[in-house]
Protein backbone atom coordinates (compact mmCIF):
# COMPACT_ATOMS: atom_id res chain seq x y z
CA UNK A 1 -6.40 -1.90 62.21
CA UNK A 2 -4.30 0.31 59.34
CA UNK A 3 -2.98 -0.58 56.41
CA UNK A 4 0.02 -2.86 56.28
CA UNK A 5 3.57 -0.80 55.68
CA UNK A 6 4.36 -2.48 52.46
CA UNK A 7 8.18 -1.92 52.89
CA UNK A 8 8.10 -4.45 55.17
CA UNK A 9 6.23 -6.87 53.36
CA UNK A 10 8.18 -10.70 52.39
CA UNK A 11 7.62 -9.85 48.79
CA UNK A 12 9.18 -6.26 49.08
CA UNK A 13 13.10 -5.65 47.71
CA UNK A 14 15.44 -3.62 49.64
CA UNK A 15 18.84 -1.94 48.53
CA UNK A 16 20.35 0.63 49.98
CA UNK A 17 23.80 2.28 48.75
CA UNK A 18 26.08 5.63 49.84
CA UNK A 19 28.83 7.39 48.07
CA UNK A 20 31.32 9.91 49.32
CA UNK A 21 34.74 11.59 48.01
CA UNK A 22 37.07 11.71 50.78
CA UNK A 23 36.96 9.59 54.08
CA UNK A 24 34.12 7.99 55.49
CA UNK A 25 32.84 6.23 57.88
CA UNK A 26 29.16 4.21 58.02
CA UNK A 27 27.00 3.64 61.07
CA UNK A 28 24.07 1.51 61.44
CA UNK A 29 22.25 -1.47 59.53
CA UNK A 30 20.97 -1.27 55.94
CA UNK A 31 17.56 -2.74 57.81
CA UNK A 32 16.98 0.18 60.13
CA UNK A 33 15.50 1.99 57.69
CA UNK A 34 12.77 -0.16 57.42
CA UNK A 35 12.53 -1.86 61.14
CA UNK A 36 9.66 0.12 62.46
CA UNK A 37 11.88 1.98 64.77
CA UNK A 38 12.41 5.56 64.67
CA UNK A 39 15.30 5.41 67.16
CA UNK A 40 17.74 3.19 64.70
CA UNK A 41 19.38 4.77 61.45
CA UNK A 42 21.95 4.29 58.19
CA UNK A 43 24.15 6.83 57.97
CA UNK A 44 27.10 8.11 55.75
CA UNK A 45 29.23 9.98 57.45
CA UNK A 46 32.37 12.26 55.18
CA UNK A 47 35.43 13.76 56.57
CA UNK A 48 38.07 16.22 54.12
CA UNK A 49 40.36 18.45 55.47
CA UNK A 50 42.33 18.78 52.65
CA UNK A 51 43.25 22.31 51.45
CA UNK A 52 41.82 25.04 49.71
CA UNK A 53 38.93 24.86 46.85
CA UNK A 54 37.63 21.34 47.96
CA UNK A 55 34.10 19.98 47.77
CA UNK A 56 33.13 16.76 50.48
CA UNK A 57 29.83 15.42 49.17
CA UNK A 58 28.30 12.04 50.26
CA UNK A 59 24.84 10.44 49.37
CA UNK A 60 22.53 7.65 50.19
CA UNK A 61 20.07 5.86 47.91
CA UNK A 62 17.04 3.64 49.69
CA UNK A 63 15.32 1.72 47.09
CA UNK A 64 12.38 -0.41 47.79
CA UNK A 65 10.48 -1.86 45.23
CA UNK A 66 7.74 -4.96 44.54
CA UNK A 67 6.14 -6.89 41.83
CA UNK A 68 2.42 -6.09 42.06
CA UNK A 69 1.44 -2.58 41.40
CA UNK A 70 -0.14 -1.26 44.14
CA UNK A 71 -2.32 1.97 45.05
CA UNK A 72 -0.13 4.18 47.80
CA UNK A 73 -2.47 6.34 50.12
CA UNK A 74 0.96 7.74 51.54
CA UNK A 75 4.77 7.52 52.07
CA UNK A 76 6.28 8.37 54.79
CA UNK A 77 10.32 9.20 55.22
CA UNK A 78 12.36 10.27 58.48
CA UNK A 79 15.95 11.24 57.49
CA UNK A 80 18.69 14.01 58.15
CA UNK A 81 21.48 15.27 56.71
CA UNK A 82 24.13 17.87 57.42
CA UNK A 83 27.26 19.98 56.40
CA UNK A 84 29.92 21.57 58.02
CA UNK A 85 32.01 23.97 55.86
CA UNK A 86 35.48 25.13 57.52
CA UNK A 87 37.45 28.21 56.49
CA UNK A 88 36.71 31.18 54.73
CA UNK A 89 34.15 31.93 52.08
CA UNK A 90 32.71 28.62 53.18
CA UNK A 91 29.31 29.45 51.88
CA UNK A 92 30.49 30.04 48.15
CA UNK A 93 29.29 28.29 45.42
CA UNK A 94 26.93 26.13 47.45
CA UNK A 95 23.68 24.95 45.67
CA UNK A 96 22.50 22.61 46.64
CA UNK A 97 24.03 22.12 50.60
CA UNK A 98 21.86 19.58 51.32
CA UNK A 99 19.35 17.74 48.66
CA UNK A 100 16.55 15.44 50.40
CA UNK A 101 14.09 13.66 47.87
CA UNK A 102 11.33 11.17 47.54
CA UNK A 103 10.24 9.14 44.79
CA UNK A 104 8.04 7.02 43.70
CA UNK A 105 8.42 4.26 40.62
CA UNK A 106 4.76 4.79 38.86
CA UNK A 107 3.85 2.63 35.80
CA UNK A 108 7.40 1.91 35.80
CA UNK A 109 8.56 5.35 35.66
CA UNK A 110 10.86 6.90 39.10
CA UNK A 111 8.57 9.96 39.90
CA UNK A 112 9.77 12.64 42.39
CA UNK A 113 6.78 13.51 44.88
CA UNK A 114 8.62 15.64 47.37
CA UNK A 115 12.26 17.35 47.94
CA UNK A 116 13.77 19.56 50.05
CA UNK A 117 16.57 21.68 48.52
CA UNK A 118 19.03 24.22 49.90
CA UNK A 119 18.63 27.87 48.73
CA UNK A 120 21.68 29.21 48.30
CA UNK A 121 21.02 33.48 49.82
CA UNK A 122 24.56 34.64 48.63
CA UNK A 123 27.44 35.76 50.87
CA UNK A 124 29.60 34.17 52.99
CA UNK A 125 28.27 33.67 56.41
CA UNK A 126 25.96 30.20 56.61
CA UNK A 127 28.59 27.66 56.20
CA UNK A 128 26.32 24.89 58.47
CA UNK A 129 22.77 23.54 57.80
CA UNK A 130 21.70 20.36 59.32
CA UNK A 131 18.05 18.90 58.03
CA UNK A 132 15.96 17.32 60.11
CA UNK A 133 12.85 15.91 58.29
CA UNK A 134 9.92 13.29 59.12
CA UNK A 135 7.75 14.32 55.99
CA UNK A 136 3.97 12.61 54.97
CA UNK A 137 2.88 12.84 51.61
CA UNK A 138 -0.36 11.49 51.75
CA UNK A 139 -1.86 11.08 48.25
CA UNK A 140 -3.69 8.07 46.22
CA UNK A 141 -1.23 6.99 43.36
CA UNK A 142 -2.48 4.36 41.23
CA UNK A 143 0.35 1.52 39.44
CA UNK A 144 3.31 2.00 42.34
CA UNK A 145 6.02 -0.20 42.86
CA UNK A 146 8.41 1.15 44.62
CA UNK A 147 9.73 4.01 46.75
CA UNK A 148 13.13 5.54 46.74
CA UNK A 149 14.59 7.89 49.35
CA UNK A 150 17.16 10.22 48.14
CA UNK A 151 19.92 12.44 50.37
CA UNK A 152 23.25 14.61 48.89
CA UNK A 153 25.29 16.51 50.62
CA UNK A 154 27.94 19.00 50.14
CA UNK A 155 30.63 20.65 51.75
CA UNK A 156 32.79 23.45 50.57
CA UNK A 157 35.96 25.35 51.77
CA UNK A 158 37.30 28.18 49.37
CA UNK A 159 40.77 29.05 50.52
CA UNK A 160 43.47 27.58 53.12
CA UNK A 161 43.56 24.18 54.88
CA UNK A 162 40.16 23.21 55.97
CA UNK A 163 38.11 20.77 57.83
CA UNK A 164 34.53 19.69 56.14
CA UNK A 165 32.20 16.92 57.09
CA UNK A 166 28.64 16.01 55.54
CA UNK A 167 26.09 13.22 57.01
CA UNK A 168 23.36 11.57 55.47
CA UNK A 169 21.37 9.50 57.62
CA UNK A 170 18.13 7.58 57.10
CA UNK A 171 16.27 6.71 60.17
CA UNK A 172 12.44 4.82 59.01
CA UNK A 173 10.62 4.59 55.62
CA UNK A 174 7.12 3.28 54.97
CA UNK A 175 4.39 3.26 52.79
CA UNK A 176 1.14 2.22 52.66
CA UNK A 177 -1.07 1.13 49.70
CA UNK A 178 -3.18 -1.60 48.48
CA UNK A 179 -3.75 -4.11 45.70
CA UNK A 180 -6.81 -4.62 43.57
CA UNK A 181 -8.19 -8.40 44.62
CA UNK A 182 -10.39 -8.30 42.05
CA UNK A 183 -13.14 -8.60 44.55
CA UNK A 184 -16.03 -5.85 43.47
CA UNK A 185 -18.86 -4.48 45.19
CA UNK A 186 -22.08 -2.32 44.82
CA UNK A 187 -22.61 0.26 47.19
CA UNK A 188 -25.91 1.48 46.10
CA UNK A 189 -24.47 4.27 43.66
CA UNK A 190 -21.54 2.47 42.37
CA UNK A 191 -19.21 -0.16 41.82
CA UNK A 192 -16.56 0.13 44.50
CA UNK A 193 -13.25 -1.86 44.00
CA UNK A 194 -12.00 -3.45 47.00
CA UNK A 195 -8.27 -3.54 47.93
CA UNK A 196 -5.56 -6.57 49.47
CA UNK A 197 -2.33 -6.80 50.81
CA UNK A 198 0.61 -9.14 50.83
CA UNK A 199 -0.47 -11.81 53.60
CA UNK A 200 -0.18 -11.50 57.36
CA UNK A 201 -0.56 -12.88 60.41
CA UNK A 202 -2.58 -9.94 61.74
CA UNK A 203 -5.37 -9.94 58.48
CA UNK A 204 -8.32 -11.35 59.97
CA UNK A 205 -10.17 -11.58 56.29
CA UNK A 206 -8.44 -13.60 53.77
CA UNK A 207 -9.06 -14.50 50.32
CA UNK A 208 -7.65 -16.46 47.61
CA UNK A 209 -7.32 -13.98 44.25
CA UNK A 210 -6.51 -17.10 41.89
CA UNK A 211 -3.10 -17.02 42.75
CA UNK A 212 -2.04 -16.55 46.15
CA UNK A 213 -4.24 -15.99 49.67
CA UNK A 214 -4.24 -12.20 50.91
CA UNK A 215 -4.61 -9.93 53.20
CA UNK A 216 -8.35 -7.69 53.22
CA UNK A 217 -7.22 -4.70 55.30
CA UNK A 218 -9.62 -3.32 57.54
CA UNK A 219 -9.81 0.18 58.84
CA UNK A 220 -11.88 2.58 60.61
CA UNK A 221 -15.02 3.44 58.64
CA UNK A 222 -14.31 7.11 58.95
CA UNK A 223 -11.03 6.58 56.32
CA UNK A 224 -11.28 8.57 53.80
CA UNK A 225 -10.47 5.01 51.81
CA UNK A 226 -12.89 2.90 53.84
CA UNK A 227 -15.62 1.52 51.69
CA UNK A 228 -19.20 1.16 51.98
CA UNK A 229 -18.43 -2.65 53.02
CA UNK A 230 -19.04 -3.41 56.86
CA UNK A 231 -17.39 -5.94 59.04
CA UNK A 232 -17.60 -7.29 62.62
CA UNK A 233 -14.18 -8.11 63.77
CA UNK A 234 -15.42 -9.08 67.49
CA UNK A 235 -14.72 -6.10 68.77
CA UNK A 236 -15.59 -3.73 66.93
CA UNK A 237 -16.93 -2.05 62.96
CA UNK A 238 -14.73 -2.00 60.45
CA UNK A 239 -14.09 -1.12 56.88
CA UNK A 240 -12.95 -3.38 53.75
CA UNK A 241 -10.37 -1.09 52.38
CA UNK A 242 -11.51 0.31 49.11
CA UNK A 243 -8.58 0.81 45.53
């Protein structure tokens, strides 16, 4: 077993919002970003083709946040975005093109952990980019709850009558982390804290932490967050998931 994807946990919030400045057009189900499915998406989609001078941007926000601070042992976010400058000079002035971002809301506090950012090389000559990312961050942070995905995009036509689009799309976020339970143990050296999860059907080890009955994930005992605590689950050796 892994850890639960606390995005879709009961006791999670979702809200997800776009913007854009011209005409556009939204495909997909605020859910699909958190369905389990790498196949369904949210997407923004902007059309101008105004004249000369004019910017198309759009954006998408994914928030996703919870009550109980938990430790995360990673995020993970697929997304993509995309811009299509028409016209001449179509590459001027364009910094950021596309702006893809992850944060995380520690002790309370939005924290970015990892963007991608366009560089803009000068010149006139790369007037598309299109993103495609599915990016792991896989570090321990202590006191998180919640995770925010983050996507702008810009389009740009200098001179004449143009046609610009930008996308931003969000296809799967999730995140996995514990709670403290409270429950301690010794594991010869020292005092290992052992970690919970909002309850589900699949967590074989329950316990009641004074409040509410959770979750005990169990992993494989060569995590590098397994502690020193064994279990038999009847088929096999497991870990109790150590903070």
């Amino acid at each position: 077993m892994s850890l639960a994807n606390i995005i879709q946990a009961p006791t999670t919030f979702h809200n997800t919002t776009y913007s854009y400045n011209h005409s556009g057009s939204v495909s997909g189900a605020p859910t699909s970003v958190y369905d389990g499915n790498d196949g369904t998406y949210y997407q923004i989609f902007n059309v101008s083709s105004g004249g000369g001078n004019e910017y198309g941007t759009c954006s998408m926000t994914s928030e996703h946040t919870w009550g109980t601070p938990v430790t995360l042992k990673s995020v993970r976010a697929k997304m993509y975005s995309r811009c299509y400058s028409g016209g001449n000079y179509a590459n001027r002035g364009q910094n950021p093109r596309n702006l893809q971002q992850i944060f995380l809301r520690i002790n309370g506090v939005w924290t970015n952990v990892w963007q991608f950012r366009s560089v803009y090389l000068g010149g006139d000559a790369q007037p598309n980019e299109t993103v495609n990312t599915d990016q792991t961050v896989a570090v321990g942070w202590a006191n998180v709850t919640g995770v925010r995905i983050y996507i702008f995009v810009q389009s740009y036509a200098y001179e004449g009558s143009r046609y610009n689009d930008t996308t931003a799309r969000i296809y799967e976020i999730g995140a996995s982390g514990v709670m403290d339970s409270k429950l301690r143990l010794w594991n010869g050296s020292a005092v290992e804290r052992i970690g919970s999860e909002p309850l589900l059907s699949t967590h074989k080890l329950r316990m009641f932490d004074g409040v509410n009955v959770v979750g005990i994930p169990l992993v494989s005992t060569s995590e590098v967050y397994a502690s020193k605590a064994r279990i038999w689950t009847g088929s096999s050796v497991q870990s109790l998931t150590k903070v």
